[in-house]
Protein backbone atom coordinates (compact mmCIF):
# COMPACT_ATOMS: atom_id res chain seq x y z
CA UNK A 1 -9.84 3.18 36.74
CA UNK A 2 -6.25 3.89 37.21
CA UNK A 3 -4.08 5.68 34.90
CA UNK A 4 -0.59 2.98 34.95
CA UNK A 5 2.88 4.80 33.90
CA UNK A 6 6.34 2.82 33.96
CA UNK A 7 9.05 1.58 31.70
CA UNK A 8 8.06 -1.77 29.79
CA UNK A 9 10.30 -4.04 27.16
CA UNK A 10 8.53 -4.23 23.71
CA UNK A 11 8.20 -8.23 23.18
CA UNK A 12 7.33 -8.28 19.88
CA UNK A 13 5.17 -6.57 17.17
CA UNK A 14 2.75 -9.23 15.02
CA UNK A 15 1.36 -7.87 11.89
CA UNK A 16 -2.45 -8.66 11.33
CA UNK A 17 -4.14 -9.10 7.76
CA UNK A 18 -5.91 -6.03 7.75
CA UNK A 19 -3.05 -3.63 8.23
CA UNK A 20 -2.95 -3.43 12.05
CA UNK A 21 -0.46 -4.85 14.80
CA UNK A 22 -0.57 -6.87 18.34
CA UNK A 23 1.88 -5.18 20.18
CA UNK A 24 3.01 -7.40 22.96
CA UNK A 25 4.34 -5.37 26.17
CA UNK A 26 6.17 -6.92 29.22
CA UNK A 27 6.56 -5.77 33.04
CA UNK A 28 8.75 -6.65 35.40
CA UNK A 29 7.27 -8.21 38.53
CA UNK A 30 4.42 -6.73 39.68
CA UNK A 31 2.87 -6.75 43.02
CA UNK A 32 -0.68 -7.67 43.65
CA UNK A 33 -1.58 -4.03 43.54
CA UNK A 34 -0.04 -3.33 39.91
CA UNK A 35 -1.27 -6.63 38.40
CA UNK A 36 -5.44 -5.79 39.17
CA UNK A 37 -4.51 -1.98 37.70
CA UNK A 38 -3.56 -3.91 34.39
CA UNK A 39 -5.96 -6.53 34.74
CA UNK A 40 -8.74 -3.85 34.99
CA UNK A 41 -7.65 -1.94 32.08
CA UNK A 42 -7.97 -5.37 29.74
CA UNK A 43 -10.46 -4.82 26.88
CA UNK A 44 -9.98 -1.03 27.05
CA UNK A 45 -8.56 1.47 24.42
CA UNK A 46 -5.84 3.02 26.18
CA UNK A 47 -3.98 6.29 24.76
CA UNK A 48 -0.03 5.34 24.51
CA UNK A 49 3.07 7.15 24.30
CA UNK A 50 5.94 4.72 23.92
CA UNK A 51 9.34 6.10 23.71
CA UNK A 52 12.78 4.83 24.07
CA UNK A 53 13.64 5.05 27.85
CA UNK A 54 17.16 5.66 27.61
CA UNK A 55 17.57 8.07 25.02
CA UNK A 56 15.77 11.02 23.78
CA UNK A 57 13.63 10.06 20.63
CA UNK A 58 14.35 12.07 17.46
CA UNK A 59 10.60 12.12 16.11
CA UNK A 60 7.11 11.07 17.23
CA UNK A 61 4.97 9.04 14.48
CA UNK A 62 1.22 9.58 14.88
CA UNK A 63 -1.23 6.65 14.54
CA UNK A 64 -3.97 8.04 12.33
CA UNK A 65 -6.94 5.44 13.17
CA UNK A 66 -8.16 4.27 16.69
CA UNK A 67 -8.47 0.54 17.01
CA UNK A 68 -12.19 -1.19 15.84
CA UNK A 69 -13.30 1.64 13.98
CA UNK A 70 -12.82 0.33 9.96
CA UNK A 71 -12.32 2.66 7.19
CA UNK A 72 -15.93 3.14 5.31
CA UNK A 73 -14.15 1.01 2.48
CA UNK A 74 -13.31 -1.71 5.37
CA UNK A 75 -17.36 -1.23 6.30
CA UNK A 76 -18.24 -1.80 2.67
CA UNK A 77 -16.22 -5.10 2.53
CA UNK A 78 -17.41 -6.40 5.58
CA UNK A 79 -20.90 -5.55 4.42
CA UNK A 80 -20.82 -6.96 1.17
CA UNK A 81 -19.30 -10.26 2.72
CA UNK A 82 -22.51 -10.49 5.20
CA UNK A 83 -24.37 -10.17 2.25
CA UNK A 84 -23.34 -12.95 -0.29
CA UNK A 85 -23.04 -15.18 2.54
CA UNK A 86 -26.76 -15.07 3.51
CA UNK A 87 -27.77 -14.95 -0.12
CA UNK A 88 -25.91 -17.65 -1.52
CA UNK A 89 -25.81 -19.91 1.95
CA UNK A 90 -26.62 -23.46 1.09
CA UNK A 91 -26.28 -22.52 -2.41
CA UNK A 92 -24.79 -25.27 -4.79
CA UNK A 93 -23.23 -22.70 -7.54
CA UNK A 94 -22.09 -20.03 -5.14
CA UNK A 95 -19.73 -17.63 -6.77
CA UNK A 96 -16.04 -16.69 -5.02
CA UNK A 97 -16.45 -13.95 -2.53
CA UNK A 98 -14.27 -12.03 -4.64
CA UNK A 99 -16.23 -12.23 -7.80
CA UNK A 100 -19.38 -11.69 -6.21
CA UNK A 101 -16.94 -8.66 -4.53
CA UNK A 102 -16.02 -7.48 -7.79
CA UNK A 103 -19.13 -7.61 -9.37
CA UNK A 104 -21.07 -5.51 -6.64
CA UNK A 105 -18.41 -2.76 -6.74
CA UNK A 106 -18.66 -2.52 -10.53
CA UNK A 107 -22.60 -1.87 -9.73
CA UNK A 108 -22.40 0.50 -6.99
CA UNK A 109 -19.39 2.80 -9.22
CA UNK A 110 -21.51 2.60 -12.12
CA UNK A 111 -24.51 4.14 -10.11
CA UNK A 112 -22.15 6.67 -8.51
CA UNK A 113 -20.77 7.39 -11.90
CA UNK A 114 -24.95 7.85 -13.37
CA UNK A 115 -25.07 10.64 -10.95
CA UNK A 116 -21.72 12.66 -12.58
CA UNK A 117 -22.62 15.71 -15.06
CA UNK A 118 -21.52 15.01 -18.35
């Protein structure tokens, strides 16, 4: 796969629910050539360095997590979701995600806590 370098106009920046971004890029025209070098490179992670092209920036931020890898509290969520959905599915008297959420978290820090020394 091809490494692709250039200058790019930032389109537009969408903030997502869960605290990431869709960062929206565009080229100019591209030949045939350039366009299959992007088109191949769709679906990957790709390291990024984006910069101001006409002045020098003044600082670099650092982006701490690498897209589709959660946080182990994310993990725990998403897990716990999984879980009241298959127990309560087709359940009359299912509880809110959240207070089944709640509840579950209550449990597991009160276990946690069992293990503390006094």
């Amino acid at each position: 796969m091809k490494a692709i370098s250039g200058i790019l106009e930032l389109k537009r920046v969408s903030p997502l629910t869960d605290r990431s971004a869709t960062i929206s890029l565009g080229t100019g025209e591209l030949s045939p050539e350039e366009l299959v070098a992007w088109v191949e490179l769709m679906g990957s992670n790709v390291r990024v360095l984006v910069e101001p092209a006409d002045t020098a920036p003044t600082a670099r931020a650092e982006m701490q997590h690498e897209p589709g890898h959660k946080t182990p509290a994310q993990r725990l969520r998403s897990v716990l979701f999984v879980a009241w959905r298959q127990r309560f599915e087709g359940a009359e008297d299912k509880p809110q995600f959240d207070d089944y959420y709640r509840n579950r978290m209550e449990r597991l820090i009160d276990g946690v806590k069992e293990e503390l020394d006094d």
